[in-house]
Protein backbone atom coordinates (compact mmCIF):
# COMPACT_ATOMS: atom_id res chain seq x y z
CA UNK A 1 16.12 -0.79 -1.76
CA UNK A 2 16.35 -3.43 0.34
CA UNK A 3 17.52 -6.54 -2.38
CA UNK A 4 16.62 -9.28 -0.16
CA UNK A 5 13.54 -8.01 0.52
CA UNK A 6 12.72 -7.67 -2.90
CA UNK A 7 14.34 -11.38 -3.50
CA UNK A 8 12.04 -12.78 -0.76
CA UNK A 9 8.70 -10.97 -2.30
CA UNK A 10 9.64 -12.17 -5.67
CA UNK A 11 10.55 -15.44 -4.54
CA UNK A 12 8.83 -18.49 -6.64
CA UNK A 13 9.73 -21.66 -8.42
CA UNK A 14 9.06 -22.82 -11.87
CA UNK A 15 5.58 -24.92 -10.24
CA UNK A 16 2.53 -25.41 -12.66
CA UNK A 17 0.28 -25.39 -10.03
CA UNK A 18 0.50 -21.73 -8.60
CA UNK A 19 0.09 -21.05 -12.25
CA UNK A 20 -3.21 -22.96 -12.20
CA UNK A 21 -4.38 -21.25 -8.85
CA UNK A 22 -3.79 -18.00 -9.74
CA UNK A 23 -5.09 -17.48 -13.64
CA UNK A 24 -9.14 -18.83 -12.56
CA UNK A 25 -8.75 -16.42 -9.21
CA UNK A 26 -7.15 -13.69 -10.93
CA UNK A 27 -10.20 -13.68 -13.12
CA UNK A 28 -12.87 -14.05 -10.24
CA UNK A 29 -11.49 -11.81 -7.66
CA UNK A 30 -10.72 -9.09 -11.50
CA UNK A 31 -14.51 -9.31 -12.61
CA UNK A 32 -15.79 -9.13 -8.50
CA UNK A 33 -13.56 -5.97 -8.15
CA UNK A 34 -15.17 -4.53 -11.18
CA UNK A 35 -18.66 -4.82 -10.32
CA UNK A 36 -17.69 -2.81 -6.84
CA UNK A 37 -15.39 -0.45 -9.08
CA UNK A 38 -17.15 0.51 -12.01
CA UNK A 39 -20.09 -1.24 -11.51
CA UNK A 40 -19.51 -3.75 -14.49
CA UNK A 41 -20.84 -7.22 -15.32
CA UNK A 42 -24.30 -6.18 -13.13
CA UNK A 43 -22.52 -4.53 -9.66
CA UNK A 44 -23.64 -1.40 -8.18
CA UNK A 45 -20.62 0.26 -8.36
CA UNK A 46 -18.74 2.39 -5.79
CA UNK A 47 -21.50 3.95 -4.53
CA UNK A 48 -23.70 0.91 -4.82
CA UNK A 49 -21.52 -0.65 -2.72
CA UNK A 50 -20.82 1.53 -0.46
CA UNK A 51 -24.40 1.73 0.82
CA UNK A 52 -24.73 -1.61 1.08
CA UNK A 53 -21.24 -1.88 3.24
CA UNK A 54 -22.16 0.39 5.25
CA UNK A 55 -25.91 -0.79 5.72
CA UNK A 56 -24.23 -3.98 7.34
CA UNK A 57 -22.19 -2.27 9.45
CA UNK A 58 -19.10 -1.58 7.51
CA UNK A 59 -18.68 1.81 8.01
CA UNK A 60 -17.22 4.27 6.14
CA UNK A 61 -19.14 2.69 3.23
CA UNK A 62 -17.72 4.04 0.28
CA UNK A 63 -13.96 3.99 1.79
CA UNK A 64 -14.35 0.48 2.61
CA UNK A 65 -16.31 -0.58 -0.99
CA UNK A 66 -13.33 1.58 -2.96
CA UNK A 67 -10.71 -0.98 -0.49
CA UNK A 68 -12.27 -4.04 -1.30
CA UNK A 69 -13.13 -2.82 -5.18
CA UNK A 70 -9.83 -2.30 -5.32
CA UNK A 71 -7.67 -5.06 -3.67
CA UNK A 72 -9.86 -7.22 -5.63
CA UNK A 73 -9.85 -5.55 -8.79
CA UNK A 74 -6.02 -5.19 -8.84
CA UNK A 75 -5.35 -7.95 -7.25
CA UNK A 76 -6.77 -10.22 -9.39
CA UNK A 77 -4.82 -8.18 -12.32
CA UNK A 78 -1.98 -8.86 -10.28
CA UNK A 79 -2.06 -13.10 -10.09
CA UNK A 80 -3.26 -12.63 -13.87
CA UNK A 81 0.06 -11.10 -14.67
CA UNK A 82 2.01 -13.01 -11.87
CA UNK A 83 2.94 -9.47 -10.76
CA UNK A 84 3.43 -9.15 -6.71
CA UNK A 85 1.77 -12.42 -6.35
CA UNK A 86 2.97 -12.80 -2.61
CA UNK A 87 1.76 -9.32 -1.66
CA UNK A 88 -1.56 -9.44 -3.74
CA UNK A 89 -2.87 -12.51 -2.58
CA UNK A 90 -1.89 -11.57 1.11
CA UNK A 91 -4.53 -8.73 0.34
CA UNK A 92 -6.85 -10.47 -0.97
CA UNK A 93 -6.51 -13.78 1.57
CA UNK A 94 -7.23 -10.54 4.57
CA UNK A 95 -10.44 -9.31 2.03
CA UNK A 96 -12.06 -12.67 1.95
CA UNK A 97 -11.62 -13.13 5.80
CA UNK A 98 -13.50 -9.48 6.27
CA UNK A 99 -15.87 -10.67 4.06
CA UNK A 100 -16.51 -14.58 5.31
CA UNK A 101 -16.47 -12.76 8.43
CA UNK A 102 -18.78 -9.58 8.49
CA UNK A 103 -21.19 -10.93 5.98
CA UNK A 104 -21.16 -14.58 5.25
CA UNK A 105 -20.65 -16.87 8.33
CA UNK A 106 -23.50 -16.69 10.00
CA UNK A 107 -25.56 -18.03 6.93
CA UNK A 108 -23.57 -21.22 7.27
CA UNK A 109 -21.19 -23.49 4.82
CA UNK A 110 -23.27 -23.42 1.50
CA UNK A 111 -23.55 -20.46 -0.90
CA UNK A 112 -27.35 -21.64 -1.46
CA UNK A 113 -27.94 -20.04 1.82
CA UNK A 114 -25.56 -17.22 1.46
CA UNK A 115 -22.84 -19.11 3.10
CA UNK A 116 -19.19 -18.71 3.51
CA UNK A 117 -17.78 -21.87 1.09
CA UNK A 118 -16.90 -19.65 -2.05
CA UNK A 119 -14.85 -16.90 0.17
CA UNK A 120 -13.49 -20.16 2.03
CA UNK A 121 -12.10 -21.47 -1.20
CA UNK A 122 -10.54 -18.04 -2.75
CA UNK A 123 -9.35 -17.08 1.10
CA UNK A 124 -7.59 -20.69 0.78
CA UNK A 125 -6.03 -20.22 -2.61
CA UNK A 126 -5.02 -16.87 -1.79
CA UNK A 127 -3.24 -17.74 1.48
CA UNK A 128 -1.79 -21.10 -0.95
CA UNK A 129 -0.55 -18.22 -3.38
CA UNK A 130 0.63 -16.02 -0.47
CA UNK A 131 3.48 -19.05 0.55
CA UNK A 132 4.41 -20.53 -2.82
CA UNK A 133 4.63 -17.34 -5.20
CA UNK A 134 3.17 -17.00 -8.70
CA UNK A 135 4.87 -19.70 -10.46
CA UNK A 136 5.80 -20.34 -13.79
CA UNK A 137 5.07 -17.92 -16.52
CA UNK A 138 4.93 -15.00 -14.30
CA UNK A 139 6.60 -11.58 -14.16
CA UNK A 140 7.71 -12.22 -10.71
CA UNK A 141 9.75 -15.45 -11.76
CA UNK A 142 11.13 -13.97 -14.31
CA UNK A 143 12.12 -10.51 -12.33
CA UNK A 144 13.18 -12.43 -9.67
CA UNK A 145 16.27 -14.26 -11.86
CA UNK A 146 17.27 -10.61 -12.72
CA UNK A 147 18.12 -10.19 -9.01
CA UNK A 148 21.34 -9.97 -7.62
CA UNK A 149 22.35 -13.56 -5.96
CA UNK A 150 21.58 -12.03 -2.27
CA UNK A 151 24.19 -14.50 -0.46
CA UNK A 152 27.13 -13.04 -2.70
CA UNK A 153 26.15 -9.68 -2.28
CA UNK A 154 26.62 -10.41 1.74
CA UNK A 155 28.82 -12.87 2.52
CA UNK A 156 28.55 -14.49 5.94
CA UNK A 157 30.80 -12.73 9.08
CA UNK A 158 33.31 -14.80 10.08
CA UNK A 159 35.22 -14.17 12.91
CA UNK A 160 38.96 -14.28 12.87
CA UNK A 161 40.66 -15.15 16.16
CA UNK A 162 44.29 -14.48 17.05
């Protein structure tokens, strides 16, 4: 594999403040993934779901509730563990634009009417999350001081001249 690759997605600092980001979202975006999932804490479940998607337009239905369910669902288990934070909340930052987007903006700002300010807020976090990493107390942190130190694995070309 590709080490700095892997470097660059594990890439974090030590900040208190991803931390704080992700454990709340993990939790939301976990429990909102479940109700499309399994149909826990009151959802419909896949099927559920799937109707509804596709009764607004979001066609095929149950493909596209079993995507959401799912980047959701795992990635909220992902910023819980501070596992793939950069890739997860990349996911779930392109979810919440789908969903601000197909079924939220036209009702406006406020979630009284429906509105877009709750996906605005985890699309915001997530794309926060997506540049600064998990954090402290993450798996990703602490994986990423296993890896290799990339610029002594590939030490700069320099050019001799004669």
């Amino acid at each position: 594999m590709n080490s700095k690759l892997i470097s660059t997605v594990l890439a974090t600092d030590n900040s208190l403040a991803s931390l704080a980001l992700r454990i709340p979202t993990g939790i939301i975006f976990a429990a909102h993934g479940a109700q499309k999932l399994f149909g826990a804490f009151g959802g419909y479940g896949l099927d559920g779901t799937g109707q509804w998607m596709a009764s607004i337009g979001l066609e095929p239905g149950y493909l596209m509730a079993l995507g959401a369910g799912s980047a959701e669902f795992f990635g909220g288990i992902a910023l819980l563990l501070g596992l793939l934070v950069r890739p997860a909340a990349l996911v779930l930052a392109i979810t919440m634009l789908v969903a601000i987007l197909a079924v939220h903006i036209g009702n406006g700002l406020f979630m009284s009417n429906n509105g877009y300010e709750f996906g605005l807020s985890l699309l915001a976090i997530s794309v926060a999350l997506t540049f600064t990493g998990a954090g402290a107390f993450s798996f990703d942190r602490t994986l990423s001081n296993k890896q290799p130190d990339v610029a002594a694995s590939n030490p700069p070309h320099t050019e001799t001249t004669v």
